[in-house]
C-alpha atoms as a PDB file:
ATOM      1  CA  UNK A   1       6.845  29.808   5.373  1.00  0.00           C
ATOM      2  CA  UNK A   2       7.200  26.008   4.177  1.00  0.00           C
ATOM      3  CA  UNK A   3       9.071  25.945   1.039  1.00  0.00           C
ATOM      4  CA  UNK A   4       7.895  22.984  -1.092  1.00  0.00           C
ATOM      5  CA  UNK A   5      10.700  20.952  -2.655  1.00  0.00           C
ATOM      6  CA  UNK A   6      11.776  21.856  -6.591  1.00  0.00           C
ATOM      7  CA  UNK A   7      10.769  18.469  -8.565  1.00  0.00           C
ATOM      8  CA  UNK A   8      12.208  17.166 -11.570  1.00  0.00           C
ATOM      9  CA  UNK A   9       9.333  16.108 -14.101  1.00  0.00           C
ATOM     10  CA  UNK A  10      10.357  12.814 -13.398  1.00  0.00           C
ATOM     11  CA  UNK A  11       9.855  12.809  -9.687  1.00  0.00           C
ATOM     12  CA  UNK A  12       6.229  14.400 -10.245  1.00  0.00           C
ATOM     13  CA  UNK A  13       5.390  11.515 -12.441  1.00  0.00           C
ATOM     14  CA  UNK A  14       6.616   9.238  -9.388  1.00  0.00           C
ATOM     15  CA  UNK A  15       3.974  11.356  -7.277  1.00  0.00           C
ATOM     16  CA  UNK A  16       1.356  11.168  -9.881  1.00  0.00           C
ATOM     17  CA  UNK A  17       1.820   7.658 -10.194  1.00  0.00           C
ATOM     18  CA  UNK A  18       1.725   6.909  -6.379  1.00  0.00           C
ATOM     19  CA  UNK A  19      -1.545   8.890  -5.853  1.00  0.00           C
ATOM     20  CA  UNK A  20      -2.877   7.253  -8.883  1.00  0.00           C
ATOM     21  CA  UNK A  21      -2.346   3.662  -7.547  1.00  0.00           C
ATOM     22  CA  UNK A  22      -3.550   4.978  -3.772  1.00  0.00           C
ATOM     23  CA  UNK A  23      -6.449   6.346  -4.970  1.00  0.00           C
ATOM     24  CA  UNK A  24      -7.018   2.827  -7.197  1.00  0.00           C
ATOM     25  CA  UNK A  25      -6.439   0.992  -4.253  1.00  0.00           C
ATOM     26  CA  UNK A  26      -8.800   2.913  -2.050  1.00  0.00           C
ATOM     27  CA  UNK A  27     -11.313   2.824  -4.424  1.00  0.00           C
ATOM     28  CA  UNK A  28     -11.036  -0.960  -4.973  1.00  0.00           C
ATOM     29  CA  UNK A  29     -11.303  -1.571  -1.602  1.00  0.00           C
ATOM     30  CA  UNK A  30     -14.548   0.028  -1.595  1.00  0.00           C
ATOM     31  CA  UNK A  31     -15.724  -2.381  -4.606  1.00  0.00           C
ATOM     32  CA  UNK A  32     -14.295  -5.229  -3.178  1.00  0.00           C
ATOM     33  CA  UNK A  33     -15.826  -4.799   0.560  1.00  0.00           C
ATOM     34  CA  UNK A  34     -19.363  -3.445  -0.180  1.00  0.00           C
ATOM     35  CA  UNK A  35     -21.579  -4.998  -2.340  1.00  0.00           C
ATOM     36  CA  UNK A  36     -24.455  -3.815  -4.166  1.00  0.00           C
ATOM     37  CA  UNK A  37     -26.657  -1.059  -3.379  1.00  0.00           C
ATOM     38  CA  UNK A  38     -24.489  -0.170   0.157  1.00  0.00           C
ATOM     39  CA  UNK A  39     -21.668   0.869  -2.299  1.00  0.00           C
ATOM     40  CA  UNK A  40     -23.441   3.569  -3.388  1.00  0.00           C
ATOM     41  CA  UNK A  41     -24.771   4.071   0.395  1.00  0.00           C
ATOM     42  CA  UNK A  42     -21.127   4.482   0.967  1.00  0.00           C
ATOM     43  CA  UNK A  43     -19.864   6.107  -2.239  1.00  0.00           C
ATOM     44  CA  UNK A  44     -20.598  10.126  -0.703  1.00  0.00           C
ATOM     45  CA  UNK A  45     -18.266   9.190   2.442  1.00  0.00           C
ATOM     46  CA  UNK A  46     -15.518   8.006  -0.303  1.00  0.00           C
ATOM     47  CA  UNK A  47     -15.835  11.094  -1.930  1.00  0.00           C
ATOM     48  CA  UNK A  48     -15.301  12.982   1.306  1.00  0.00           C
ATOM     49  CA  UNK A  49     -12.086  10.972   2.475  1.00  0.00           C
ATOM     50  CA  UNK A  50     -10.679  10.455  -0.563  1.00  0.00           C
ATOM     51  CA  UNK A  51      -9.220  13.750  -1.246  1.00  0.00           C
ATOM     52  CA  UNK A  52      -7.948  14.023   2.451  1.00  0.00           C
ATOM     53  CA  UNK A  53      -6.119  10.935   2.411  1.00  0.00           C
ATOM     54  CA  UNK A  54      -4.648  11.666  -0.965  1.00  0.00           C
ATOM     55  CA  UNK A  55      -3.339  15.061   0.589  1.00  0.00           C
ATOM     56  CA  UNK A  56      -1.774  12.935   3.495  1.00  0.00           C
ATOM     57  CA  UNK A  57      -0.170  10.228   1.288  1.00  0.00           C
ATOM     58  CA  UNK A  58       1.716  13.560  -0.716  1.00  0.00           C
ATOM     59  CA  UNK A  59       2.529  14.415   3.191  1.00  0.00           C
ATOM     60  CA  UNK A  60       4.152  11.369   4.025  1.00  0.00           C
ATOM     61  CA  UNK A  61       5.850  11.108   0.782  1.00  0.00           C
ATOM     62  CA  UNK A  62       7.961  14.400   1.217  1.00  0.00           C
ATOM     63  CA  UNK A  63       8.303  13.851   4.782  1.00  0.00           C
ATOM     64  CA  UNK A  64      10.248  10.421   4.300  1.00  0.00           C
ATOM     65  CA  UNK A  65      11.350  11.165   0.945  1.00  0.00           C
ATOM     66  CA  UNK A  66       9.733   8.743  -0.898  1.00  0.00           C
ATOM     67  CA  UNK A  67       8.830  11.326  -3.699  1.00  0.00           C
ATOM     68  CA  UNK A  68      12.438  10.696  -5.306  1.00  0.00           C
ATOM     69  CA  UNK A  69      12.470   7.314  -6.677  1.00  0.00           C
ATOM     70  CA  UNK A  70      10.249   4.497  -7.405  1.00  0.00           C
ATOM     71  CA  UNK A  71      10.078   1.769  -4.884  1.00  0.00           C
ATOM     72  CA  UNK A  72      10.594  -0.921  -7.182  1.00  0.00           C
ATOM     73  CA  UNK A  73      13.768   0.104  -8.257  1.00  0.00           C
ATOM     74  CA  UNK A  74      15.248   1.418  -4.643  1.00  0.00           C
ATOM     75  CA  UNK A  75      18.358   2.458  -3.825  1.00  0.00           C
ATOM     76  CA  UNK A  76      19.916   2.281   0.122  1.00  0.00           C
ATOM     77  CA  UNK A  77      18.654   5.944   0.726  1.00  0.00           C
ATOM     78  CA  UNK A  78      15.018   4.975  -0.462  1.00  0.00           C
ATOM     79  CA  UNK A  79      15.288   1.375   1.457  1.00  0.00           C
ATOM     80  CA  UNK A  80      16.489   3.674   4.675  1.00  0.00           C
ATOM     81  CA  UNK A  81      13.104   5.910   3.757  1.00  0.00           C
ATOM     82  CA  UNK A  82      10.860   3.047   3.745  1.00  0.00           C
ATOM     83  CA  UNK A  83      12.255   2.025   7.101  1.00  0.00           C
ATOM     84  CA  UNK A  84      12.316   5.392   8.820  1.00  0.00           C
ATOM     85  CA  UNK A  85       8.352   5.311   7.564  1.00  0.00           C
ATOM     86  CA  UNK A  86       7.704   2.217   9.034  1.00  0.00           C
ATOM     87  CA  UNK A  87       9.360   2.888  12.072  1.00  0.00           C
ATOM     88  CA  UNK A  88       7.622   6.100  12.684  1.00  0.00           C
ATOM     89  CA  UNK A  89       4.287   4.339  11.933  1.00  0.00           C
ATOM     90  CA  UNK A  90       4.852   1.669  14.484  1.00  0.00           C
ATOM     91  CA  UNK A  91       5.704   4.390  16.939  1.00  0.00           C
ATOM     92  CA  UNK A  92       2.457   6.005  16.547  1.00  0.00           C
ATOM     93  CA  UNK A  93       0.404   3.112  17.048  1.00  0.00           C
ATOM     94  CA  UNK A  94      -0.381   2.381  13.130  1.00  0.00           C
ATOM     95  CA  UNK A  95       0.326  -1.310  12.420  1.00  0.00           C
ATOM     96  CA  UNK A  96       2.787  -2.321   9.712  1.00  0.00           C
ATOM     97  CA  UNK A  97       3.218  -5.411   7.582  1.00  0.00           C
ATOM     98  CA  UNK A  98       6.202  -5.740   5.533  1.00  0.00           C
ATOM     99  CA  UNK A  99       6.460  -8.746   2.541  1.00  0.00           C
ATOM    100  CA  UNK A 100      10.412  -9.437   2.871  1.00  0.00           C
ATOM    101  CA  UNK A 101      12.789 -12.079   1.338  1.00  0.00           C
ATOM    102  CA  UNK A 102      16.606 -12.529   1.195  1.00  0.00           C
ATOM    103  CA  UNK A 103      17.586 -12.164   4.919  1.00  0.00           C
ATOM    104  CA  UNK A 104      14.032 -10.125   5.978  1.00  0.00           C
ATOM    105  CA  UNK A 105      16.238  -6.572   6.550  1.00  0.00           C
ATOM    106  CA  UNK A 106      15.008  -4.512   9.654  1.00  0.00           C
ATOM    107  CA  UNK A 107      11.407  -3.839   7.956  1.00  0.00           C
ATOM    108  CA  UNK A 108      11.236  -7.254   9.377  1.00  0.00           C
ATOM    109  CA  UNK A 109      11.790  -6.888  12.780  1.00  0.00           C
ATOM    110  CA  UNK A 110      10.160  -3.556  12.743  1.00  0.00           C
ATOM    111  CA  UNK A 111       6.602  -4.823  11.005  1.00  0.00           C
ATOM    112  CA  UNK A 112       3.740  -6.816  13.274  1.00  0.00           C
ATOM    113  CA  UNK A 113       3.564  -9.033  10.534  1.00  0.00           C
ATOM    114  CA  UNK A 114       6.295 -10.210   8.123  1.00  0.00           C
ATOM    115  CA  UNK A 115       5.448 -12.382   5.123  1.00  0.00           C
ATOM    116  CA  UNK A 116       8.672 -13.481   4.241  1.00  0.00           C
ATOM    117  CA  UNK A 117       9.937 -15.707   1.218  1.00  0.00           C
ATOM    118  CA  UNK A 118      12.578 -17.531   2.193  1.00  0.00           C
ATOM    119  CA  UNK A 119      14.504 -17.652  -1.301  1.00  0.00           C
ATOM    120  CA  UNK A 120      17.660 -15.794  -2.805  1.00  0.00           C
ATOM    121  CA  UNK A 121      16.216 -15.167  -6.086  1.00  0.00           C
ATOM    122  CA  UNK A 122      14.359 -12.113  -6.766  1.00  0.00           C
ATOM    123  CA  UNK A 123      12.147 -13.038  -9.384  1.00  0.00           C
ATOM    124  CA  UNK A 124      10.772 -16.048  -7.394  1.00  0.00           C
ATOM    125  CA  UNK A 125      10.396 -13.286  -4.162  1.00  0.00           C
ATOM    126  CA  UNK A 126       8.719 -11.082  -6.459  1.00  0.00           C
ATOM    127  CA  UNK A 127       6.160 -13.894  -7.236  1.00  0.00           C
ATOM    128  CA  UNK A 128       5.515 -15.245  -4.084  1.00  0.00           C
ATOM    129  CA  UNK A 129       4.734 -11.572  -2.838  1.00  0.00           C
ATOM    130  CA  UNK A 130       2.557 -11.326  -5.716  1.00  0.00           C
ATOM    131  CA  UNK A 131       0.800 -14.306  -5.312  1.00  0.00           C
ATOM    132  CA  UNK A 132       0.010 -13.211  -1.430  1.00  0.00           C
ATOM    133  CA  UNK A 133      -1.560  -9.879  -2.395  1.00  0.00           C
ATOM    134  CA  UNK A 134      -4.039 -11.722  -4.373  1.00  0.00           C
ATOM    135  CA  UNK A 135      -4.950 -14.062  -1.539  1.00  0.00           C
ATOM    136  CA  UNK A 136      -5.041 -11.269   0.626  1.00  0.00           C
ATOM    137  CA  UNK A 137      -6.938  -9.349  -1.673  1.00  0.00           C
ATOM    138  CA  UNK A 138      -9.612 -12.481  -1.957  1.00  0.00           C
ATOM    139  CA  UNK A 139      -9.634 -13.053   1.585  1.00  0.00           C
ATOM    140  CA  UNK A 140     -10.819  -8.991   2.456  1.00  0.00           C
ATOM    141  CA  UNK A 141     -13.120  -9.415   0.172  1.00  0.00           C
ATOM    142  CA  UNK A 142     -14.830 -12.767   1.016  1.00  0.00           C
ATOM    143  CA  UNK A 143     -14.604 -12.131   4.808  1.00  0.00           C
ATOM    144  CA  UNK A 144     -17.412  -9.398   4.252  1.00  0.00           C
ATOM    145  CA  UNK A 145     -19.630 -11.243   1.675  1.00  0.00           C
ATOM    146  CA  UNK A 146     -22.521 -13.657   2.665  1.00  0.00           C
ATOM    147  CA  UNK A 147     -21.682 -17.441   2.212  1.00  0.00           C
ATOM    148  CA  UNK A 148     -24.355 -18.093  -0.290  1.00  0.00           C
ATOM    149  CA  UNK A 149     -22.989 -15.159  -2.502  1.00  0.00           C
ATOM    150  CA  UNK A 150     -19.677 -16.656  -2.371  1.00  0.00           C
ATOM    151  CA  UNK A 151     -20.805 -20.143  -3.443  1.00  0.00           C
ATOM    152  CA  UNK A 152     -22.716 -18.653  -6.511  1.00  0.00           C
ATOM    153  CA  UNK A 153     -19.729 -16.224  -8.020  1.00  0.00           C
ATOM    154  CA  UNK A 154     -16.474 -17.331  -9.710  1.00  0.00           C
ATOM    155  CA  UNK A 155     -13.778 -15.384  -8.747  1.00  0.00           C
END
């Protein structure tokens, strides 16, 4: 029988949180990439994957650990977690990007693409990274929308 880990409340707000923000993301993604009347075409298979994907994310999180502190305040075990993560999903054939700065670390060398910031300060790092997810963000969601509907909105 799998015993499931004991959790401190803290660490199942740190899961709560996480599947909050994955199932945010997800759900933006869908807003952002299908306009219109095919977002409620799509909407039923959302509902389907949704909870499966959620259930995998809790999966991965206990399997590399990731359940014990919050990524933006990591320690070396949790920076070794991310890695091991990243390194298992590049083994299995899932494409990773990593958004480095300082000297890159090895979740540069492991990702297919790195966006790092060269710069020694964290603050400006933690910008620039910023800064790319919105432009990445932008960039998802004009590459699926029709010219003229991108010329008419202000984003």
């Amino acid at each position: 029988m799998i015993r499931l880990p004991r959790l401190t409340p803290r660490q199942v707000l740190i899961v709560l949180h996480d599947l909050l923000a994955t199932a945010a993301a997800i759900g933006l993604t869908f807003v952002m990439r299908f306009e219109d009347y095919v977002f409620f075409l799509k909407l039923p298979g959302l509902e389907i994957f949704l909870p499966f994907f959620l259930v995998y994310a809790v999966v991965v999180y206990f399997i590399f650990g990731l359940h014990r502190n919050k990524w933006r305040f990591t320690s070396v075990p949790d920076l070794t977690n991310i890695v091991r993560a990243a390194t298992w999903a590049k083994e299995n054939g899932l494409p990773v990007i990593s958004m480095t700065g300082f000297s890159g670390g090895r979740s540069a060398k492991i990702a297919d693409a790195n966006l790092h910031v060269t710069a020694d300060n964290y603050g400006v790092i933690e910008d620039v990274h910023q800064s790319l997810m919105h432009i990445l963000a932008q960039y998802v969601r004009q590459a699926h929308m029709d010219e003229a509907v991108i010329r008419q909105r202000k984003f």
